[in-house]
PDB file of N, CA and C in Angstrom:
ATOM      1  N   UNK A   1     -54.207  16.885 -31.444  1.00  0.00           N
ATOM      2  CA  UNK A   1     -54.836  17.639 -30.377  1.00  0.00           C
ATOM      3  C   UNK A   1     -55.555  18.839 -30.988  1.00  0.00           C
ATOM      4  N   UNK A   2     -56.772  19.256 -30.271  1.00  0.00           N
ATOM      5  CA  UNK A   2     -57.229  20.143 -31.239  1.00  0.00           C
ATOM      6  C   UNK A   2     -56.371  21.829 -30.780  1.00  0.00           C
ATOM      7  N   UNK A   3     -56.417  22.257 -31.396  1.00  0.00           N
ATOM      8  CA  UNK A   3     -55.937  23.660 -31.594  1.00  0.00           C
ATOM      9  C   UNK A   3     -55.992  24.538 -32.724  1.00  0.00           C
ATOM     10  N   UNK A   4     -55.637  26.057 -32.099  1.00  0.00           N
ATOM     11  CA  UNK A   4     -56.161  27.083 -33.005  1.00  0.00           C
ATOM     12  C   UNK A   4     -54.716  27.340 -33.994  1.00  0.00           C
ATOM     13  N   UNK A   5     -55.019  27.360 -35.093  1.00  0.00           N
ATOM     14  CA  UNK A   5     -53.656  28.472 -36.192  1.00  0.00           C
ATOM     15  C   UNK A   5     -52.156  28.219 -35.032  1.00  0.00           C
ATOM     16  N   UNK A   6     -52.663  29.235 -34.430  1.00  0.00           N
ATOM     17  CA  UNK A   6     -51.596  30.298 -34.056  1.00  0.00           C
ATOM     18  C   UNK A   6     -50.803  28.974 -33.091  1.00  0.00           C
ATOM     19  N   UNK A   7     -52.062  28.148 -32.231  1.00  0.00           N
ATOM     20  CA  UNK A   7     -51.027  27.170 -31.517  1.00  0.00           C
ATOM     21  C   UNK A   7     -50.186  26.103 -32.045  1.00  0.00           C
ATOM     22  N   UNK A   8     -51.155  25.847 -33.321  1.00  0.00           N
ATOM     23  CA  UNK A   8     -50.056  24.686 -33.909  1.00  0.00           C
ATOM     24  C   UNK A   8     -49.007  24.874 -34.275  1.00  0.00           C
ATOM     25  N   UNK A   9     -48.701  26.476 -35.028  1.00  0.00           N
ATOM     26  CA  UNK A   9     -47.610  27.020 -35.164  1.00  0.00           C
ATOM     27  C   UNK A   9     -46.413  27.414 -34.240  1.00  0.00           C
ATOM     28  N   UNK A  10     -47.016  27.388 -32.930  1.00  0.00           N
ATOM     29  CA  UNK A  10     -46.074  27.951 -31.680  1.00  0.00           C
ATOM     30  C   UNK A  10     -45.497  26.296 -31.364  1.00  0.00           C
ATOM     31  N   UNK A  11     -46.462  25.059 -31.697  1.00  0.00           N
ATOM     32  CA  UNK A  11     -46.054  23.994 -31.015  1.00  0.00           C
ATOM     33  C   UNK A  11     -45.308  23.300 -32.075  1.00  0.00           C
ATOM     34  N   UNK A  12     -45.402  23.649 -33.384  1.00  0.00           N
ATOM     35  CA  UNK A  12     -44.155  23.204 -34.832  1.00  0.00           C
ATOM     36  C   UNK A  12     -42.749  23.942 -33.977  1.00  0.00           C
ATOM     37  N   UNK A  13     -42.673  25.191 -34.110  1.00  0.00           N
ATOM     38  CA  UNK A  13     -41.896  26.130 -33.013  1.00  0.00           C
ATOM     39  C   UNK A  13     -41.192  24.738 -31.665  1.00  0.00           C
ATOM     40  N   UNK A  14     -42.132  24.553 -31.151  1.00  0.00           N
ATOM     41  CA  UNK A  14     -41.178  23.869 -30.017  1.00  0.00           C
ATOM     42  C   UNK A  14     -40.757  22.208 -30.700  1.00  0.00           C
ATOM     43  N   UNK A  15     -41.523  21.877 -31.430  1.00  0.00           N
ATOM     44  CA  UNK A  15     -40.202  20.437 -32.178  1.00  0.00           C
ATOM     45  C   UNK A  15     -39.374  21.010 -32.839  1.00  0.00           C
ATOM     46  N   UNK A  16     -39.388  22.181 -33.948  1.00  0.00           N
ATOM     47  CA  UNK A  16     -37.648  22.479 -34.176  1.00  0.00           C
ATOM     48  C   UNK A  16     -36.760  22.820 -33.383  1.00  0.00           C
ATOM     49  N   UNK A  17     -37.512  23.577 -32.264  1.00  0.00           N
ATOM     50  CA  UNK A  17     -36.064  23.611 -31.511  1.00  0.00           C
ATOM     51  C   UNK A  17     -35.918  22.087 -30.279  1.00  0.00           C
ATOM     52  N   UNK A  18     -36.564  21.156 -30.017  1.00  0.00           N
ATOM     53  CA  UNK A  18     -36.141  20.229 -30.253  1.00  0.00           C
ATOM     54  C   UNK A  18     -35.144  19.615 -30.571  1.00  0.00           C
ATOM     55  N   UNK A  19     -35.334  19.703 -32.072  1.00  0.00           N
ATOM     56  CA  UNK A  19     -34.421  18.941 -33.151  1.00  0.00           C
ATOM     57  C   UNK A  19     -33.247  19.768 -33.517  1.00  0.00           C
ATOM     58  N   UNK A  20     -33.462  20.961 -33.260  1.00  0.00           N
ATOM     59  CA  UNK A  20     -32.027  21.800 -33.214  1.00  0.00           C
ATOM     60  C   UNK A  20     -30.954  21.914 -31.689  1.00  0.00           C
ATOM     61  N   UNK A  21     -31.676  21.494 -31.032  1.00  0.00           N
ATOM     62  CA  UNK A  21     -31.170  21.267 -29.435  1.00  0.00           C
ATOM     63  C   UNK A  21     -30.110  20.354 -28.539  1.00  0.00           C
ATOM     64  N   UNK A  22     -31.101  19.464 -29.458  1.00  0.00           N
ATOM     65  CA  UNK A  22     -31.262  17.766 -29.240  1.00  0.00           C
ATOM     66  C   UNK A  22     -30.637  16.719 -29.559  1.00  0.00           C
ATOM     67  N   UNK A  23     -31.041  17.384 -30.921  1.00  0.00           N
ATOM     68  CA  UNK A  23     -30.241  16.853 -32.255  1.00  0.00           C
ATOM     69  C   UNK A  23     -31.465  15.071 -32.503  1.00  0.00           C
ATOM     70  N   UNK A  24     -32.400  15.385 -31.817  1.00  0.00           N
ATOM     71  CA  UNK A  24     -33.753  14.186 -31.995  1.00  0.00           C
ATOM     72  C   UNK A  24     -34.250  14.271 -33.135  1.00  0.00           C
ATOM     73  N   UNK A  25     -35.147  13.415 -34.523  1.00  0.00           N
ATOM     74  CA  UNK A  25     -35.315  13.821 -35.684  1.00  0.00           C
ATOM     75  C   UNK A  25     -37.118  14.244 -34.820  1.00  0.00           C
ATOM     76  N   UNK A  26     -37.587  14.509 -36.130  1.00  0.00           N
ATOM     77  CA  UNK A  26     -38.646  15.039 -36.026  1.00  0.00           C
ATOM     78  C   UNK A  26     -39.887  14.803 -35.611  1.00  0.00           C
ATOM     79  N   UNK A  27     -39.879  13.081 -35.715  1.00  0.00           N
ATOM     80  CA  UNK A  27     -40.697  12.250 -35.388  1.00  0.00           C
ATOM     81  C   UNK A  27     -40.958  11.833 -33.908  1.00  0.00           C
ATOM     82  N   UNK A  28     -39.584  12.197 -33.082  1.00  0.00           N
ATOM     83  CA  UNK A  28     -39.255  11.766 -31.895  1.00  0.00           C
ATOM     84  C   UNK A  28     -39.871  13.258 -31.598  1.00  0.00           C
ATOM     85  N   UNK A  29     -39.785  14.268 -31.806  1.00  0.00           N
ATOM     86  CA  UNK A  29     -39.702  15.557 -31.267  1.00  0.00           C
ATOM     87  C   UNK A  29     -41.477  15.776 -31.169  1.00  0.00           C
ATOM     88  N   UNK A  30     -42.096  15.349 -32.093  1.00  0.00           N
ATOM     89  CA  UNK A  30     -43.485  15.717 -32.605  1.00  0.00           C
ATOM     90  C   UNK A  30     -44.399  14.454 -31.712  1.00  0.00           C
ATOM     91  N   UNK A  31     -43.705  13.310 -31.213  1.00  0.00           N
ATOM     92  CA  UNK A  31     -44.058  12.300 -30.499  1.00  0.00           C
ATOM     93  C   UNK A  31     -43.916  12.515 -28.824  1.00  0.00           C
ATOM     94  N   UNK A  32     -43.285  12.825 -28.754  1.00  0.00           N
ATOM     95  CA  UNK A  32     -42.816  13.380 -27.091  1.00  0.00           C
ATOM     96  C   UNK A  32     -43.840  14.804 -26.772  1.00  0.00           C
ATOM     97  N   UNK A  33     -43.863  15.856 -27.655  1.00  0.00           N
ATOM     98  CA  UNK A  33     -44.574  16.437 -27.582  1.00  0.00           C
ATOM     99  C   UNK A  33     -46.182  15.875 -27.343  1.00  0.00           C
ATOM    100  N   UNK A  34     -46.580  15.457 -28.600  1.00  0.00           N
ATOM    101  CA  UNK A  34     -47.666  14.497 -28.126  1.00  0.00           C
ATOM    102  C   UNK A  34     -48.334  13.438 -26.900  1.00  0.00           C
ATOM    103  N   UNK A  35     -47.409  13.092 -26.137  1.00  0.00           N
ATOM    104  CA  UNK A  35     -47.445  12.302 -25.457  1.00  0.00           C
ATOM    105  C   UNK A  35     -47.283  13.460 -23.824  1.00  0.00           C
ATOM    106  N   UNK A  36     -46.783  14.415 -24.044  1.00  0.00           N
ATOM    107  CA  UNK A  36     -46.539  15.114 -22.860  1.00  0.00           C
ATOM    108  C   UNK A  36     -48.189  16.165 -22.843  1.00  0.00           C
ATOM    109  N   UNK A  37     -48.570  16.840 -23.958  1.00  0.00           N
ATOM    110  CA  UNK A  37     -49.799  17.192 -23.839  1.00  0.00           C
ATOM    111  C   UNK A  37     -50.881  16.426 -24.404  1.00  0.00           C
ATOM    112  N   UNK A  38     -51.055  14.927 -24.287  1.00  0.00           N
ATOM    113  CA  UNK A  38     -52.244  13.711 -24.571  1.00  0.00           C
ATOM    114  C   UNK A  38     -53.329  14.368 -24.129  1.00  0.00           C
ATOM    115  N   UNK A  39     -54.522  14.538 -24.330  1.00  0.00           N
ATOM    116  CA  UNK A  39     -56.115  14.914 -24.055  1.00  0.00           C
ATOM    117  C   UNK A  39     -55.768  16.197 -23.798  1.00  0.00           C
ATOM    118  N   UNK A  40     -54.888  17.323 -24.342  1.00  0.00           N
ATOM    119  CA  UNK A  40     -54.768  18.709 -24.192  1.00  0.00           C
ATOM    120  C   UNK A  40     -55.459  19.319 -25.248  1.00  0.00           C
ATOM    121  N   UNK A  41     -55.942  20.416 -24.890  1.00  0.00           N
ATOM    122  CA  UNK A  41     -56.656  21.137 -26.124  1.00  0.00           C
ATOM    123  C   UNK A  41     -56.025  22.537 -25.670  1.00  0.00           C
ATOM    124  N   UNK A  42     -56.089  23.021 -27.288  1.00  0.00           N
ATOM    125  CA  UNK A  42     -55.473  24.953 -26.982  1.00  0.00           C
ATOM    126  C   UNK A  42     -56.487  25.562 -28.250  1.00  0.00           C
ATOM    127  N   UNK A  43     -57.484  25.837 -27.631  1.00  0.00           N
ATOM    128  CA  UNK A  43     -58.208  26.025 -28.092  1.00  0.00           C
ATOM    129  C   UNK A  43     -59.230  28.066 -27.610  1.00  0.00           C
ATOM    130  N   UNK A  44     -58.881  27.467 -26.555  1.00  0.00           N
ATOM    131  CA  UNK A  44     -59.428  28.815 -25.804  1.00  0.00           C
ATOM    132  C   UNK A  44     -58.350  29.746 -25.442  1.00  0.00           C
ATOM    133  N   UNK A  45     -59.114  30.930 -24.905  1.00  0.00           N
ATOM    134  CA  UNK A  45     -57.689  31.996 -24.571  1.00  0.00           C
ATOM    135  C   UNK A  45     -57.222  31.706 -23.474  1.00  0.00           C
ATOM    136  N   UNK A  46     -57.308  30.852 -22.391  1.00  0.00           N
ATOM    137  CA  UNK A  46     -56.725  30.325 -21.453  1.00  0.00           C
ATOM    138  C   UNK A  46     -55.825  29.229 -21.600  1.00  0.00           C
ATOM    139  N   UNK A  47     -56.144  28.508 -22.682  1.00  0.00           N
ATOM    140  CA  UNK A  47     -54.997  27.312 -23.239  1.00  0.00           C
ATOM    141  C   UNK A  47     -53.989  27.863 -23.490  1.00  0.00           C
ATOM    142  N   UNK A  48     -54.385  29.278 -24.689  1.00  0.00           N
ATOM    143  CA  UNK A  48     -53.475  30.098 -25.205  1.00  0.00           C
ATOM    144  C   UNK A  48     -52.031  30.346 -24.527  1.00  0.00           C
ATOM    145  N   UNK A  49     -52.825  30.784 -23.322  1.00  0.00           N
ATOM    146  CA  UNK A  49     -51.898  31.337 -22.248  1.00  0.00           C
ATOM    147  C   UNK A  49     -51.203  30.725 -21.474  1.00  0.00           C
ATOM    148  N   UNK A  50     -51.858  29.503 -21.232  1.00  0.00           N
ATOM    149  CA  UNK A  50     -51.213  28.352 -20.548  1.00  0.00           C
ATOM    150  C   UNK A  50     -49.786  28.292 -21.453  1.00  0.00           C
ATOM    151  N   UNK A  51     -50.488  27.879 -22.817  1.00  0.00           N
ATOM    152  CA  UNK A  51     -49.179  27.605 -23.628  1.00  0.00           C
ATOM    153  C   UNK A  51     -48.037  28.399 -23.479  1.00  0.00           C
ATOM    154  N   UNK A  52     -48.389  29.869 -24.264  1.00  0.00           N
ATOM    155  CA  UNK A  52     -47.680  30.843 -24.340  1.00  0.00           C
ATOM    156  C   UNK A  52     -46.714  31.288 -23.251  1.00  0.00           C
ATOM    157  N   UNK A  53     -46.867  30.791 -22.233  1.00  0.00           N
ATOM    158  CA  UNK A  53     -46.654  31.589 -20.635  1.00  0.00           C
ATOM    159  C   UNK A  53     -45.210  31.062 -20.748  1.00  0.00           C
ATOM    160  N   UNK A  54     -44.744  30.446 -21.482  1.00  0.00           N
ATOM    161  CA  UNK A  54     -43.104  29.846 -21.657  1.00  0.00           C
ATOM    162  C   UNK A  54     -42.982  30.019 -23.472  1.00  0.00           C
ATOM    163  N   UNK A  55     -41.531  30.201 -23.386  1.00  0.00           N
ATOM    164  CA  UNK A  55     -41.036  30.260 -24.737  1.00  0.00           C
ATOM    165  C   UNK A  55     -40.612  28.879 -25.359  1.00  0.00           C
ATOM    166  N   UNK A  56     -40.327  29.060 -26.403  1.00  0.00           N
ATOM    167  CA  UNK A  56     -40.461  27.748 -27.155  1.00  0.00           C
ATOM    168  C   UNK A  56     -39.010  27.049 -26.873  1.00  0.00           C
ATOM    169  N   UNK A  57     -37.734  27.383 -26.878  1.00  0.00           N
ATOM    170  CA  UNK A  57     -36.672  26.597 -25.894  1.00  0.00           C
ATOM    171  C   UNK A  57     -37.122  26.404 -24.761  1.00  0.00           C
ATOM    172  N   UNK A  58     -38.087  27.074 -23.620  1.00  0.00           N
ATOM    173  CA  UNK A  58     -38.083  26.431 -22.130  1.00  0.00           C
ATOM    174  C   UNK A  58     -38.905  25.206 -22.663  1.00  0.00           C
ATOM    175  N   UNK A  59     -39.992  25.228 -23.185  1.00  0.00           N
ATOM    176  CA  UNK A  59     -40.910  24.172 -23.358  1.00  0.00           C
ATOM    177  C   UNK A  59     -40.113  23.008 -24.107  1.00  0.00           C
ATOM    178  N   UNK A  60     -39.102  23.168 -24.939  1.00  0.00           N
ATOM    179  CA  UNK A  60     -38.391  21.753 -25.317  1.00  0.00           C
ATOM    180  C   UNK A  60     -37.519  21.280 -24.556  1.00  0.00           C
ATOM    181  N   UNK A  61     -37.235  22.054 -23.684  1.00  0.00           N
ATOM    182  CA  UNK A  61     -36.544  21.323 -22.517  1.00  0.00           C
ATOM    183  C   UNK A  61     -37.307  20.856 -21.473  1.00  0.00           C
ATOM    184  N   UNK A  62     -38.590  21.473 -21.249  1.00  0.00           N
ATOM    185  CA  UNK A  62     -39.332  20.765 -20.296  1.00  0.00           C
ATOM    186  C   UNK A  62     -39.843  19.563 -20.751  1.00  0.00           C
ATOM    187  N   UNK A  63     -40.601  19.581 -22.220  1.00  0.00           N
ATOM    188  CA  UNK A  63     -40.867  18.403 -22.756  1.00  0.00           C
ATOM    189  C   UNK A  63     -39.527  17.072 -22.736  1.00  0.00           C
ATOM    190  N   UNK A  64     -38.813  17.744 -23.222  1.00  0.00           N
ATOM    191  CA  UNK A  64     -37.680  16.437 -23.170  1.00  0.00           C
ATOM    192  C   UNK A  64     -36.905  15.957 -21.795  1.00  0.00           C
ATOM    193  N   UNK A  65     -36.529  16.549 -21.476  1.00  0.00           N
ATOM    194  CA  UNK A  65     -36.196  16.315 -20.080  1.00  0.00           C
ATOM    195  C   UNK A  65     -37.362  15.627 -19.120  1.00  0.00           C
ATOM    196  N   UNK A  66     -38.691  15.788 -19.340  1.00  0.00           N
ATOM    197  CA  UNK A  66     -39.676  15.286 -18.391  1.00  0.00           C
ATOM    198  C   UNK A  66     -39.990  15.854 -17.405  1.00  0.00           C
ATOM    199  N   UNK A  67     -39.706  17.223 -17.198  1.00  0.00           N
ATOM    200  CA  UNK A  67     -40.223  18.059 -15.731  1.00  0.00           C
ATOM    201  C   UNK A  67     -38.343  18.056 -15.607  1.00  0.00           C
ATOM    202  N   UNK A  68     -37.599  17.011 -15.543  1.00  0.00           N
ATOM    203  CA  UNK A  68     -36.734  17.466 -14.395  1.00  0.00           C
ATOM    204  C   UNK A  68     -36.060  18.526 -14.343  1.00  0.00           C
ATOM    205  N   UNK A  69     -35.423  19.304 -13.608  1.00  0.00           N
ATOM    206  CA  UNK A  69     -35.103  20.698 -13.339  1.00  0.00           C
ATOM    207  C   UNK A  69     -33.710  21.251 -14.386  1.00  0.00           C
ATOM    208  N   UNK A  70     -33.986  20.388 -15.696  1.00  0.00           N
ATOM    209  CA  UNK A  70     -32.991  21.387 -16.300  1.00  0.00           C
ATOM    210  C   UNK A  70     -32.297  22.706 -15.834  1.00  0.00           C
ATOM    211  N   UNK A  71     -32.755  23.527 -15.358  1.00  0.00           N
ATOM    212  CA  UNK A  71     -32.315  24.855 -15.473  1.00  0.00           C
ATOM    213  C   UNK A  71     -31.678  25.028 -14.039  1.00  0.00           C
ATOM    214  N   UNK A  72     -30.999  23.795 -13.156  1.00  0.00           N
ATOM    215  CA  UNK A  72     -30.081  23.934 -12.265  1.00  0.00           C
ATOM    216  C   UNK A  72     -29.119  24.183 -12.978  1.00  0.00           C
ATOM    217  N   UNK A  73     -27.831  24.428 -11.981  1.00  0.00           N
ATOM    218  CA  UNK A  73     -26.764  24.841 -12.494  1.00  0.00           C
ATOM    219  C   UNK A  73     -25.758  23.238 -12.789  1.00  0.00           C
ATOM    220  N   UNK A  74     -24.963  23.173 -13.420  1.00  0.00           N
ATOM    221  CA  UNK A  74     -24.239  21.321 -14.024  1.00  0.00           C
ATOM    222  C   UNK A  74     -24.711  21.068 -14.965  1.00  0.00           C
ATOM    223  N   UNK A  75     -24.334  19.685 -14.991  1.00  0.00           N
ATOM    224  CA  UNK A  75     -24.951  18.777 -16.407  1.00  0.00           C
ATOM    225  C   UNK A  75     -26.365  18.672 -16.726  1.00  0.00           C
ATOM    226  N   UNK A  76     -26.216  18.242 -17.424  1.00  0.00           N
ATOM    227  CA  UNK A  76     -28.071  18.577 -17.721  1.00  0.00           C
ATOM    228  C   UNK A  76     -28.589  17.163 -17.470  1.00  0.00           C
ATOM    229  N   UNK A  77     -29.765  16.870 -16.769  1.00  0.00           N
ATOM    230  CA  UNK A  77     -30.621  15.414 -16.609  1.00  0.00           C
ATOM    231  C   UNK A  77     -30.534  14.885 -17.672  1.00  0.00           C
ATOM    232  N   UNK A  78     -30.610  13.589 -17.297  1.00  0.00           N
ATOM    233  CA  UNK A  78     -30.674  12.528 -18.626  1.00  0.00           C
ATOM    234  C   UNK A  78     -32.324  13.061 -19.246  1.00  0.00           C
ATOM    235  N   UNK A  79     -32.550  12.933 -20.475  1.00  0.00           N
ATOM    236  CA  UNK A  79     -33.915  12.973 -21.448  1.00  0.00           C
ATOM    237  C   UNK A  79     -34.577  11.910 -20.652  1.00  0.00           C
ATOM    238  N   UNK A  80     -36.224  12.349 -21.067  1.00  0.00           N
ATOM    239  CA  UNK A  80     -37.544  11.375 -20.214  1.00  0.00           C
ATOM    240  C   UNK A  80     -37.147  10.121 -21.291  1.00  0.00           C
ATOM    241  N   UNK A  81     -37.129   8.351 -20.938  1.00  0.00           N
ATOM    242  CA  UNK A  81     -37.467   7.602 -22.097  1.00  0.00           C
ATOM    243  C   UNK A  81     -38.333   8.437 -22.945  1.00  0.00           C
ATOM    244  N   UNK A  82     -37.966   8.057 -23.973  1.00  0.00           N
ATOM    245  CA  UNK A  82     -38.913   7.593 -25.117  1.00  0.00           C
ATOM    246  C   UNK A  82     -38.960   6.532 -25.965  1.00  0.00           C
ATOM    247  N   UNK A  83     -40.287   6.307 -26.311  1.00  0.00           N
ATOM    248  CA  UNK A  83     -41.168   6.160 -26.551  1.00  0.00           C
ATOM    249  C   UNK A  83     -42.021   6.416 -24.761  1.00  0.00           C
ATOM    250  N   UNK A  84     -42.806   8.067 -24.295  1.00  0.00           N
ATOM    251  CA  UNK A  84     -43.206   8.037 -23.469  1.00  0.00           C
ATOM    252  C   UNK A  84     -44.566   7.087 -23.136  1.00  0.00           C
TER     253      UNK A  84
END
């Protein structure tokens, strides 16, 4: 996906914690990611922000989980399949 420096680095940022989370290897983490922002670009200062507007644990839980509402209170949702 295209992006600037600073985003690829924030989005390496959300597969380790991923893989520190998860316990998913890296490939799964860097693939799910991929597949959740497909035809995304962060390129402009509005992507930026889009991105940025969450920290890098909310975004690996949103990525992995698939939207569902992790952050109720209980067990946590089953993970989106993958291979998305």
């Amino acid at each position: 996906m295209p992006a600037t420096d600073e985003a690829v680095a924030y989005i390496r940022g959300i597969a380790d914690e991923m893989v520190r989370q998860f316990g998913v290897d890296r490939e799964e983490a860097v693939g799910r990611i991929g597949a959740f922002w497909r035809g995304t670009a962060f390129v402009t200062r509005y992507d930026l922000m889009a991105l940025f507007h969450r920290d890098e644990e909310d975004w690996a839980k949103q990525i992995y989980y698939g939207g569902e509402p992790w952050w109720l209170p209980g067990p946590p949702p089953e993970p989106a399949p993958y291979p998305a």
